[in-house]
Protein backbone atom coordinates (compact mmCIF):
# COMPACT_ATOMS: atom_id res chain seq x y z
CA UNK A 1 2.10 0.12 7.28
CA UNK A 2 4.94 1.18 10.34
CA UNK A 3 3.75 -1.89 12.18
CA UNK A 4 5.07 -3.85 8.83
CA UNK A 5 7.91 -2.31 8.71
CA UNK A 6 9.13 -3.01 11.99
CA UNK A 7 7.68 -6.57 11.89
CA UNK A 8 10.16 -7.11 8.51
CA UNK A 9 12.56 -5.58 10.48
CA UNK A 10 12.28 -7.79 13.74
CA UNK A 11 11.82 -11.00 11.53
CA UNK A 12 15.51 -9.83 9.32
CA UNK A 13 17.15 -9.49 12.64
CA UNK A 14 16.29 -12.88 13.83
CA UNK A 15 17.78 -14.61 10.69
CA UNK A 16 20.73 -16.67 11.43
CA UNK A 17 21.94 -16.55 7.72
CA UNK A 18 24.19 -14.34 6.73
CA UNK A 19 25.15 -12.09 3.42
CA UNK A 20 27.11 -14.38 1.48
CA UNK A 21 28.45 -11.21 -0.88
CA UNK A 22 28.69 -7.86 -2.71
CA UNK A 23 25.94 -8.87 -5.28
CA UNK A 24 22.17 -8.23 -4.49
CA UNK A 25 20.84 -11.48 -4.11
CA UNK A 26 18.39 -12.31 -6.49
CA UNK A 27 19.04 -9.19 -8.57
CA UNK A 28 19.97 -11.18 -12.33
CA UNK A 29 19.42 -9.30 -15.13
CA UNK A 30 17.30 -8.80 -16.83
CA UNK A 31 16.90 -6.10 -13.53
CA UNK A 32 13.57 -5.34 -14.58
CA UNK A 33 11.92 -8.69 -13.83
CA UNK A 34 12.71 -7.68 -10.07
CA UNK A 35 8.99 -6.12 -10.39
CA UNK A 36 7.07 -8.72 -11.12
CA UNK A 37 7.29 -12.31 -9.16
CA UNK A 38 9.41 -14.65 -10.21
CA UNK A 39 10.60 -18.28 -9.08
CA UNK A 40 13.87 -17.84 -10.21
CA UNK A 41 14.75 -14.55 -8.79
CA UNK A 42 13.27 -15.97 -5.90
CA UNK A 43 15.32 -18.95 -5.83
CA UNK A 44 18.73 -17.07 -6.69
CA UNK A 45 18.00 -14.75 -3.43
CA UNK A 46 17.13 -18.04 -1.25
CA UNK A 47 20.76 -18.94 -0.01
CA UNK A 48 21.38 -15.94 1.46
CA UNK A 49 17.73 -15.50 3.48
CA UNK A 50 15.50 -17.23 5.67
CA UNK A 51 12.47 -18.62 3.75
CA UNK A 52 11.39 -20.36 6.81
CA UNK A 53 11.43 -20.21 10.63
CA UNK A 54 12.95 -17.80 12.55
CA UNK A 55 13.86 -15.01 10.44
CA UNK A 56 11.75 -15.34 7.66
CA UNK A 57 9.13 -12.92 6.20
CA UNK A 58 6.41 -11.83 8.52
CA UNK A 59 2.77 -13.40 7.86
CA UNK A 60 2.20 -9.62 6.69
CA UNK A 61 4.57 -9.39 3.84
CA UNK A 62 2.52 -11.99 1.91
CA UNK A 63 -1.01 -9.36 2.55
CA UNK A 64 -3.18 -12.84 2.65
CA UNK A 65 -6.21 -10.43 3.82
CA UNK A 66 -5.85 -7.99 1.81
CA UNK A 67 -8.79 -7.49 -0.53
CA UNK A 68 -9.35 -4.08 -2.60
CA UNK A 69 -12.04 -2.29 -1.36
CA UNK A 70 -14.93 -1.56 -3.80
CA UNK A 71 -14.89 2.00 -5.47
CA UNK A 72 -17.12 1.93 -7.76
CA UNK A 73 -19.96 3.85 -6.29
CA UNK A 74 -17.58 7.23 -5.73
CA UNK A 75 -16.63 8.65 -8.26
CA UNK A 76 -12.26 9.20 -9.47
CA UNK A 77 -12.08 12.38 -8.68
CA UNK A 78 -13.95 12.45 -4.85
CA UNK A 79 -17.68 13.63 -4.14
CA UNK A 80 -19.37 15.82 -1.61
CA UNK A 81 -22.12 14.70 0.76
CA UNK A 82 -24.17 16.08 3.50
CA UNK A 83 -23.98 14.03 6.95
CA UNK A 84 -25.43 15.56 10.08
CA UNK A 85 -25.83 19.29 8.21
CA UNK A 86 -22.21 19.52 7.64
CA UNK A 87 -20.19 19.15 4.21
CA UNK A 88 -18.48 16.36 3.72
CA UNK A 89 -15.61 15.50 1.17
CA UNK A 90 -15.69 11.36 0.09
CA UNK A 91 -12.95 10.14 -1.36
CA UNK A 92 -12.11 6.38 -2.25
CA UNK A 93 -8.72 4.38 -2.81
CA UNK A 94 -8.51 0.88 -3.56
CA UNK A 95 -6.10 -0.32 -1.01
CA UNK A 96 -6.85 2.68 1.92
CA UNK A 97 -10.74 2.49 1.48
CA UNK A 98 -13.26 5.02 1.88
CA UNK A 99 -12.39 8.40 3.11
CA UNK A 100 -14.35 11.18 4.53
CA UNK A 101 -13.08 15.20 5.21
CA UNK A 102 -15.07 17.10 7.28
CA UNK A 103 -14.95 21.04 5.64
CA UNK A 104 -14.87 23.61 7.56
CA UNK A 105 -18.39 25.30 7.42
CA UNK A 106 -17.45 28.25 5.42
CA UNK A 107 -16.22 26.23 2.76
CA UNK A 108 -18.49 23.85 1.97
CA UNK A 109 -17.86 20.77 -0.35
CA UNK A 110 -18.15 21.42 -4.23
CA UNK A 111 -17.13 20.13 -7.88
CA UNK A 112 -15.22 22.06 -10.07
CA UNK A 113 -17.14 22.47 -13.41
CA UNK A 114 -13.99 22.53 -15.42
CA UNK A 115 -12.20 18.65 -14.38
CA UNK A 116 -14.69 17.41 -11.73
CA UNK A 117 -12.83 17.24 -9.08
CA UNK A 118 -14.27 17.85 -5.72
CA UNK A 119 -12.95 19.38 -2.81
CA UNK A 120 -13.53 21.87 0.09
CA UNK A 121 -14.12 25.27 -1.29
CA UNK A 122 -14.66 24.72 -4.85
């Protein structure tokens, strides 16, 4: 995520074109359609960016690997496992992948009974 940052960063500082006005480009109302994609906010924002060559989004902007990762054997809420004789918490996000927490050994891995959430020490 930094190394995107400062690639977006690099690639704005390279572009030759520069802010035209006062006005966010490509901000037209209605303001909320700013959130999705759209070819006309798109194009309204175009004369005052670089949409190609030097200066222009980084490859990584786009994500053209990115792929979610595949959840659906952890549960919402986290699990606990057992690797090697120590507790383990699992936890899974879509975008970050899995994720494992080793507890400390006097507080194991549980569920709580009342929400199911798992954690060290429950």
């Amino acid at each position: 995520m930094r190394q995107r940052r400062v690639d977006i960063m690099f690639q704005g500082a390279l572009c030759p074109t520069k802010f035209r006005g006062t006005a966010i480009p490509g901000l037209i109302p209605p303001y909320e359609q700013v959130l999705t994609f759209s070819p006309e906010v798109e194009a309204a924002a175009a004369p005052d960016a670089c949409t190609e060559g030097p200066g222009s989004r980084p490859r990584c902007w786009f994500a053209p690997n990115a792929t979610a990762v595949d959840c659906s054997g952890i549960p919402e809420l986290g699990m606990c496992d057992v690797i090697d004789g120590q507790s383990i918490l699992v936890q899974c996000d879509p975008e970050k992948g899995v994720q494992r927490f080793v507890c400390p050994p006097t507080v194991p891995c549980g569920v709580d009974d009342e929400d199911g959430f798992a954690g060290c020490g429950l």
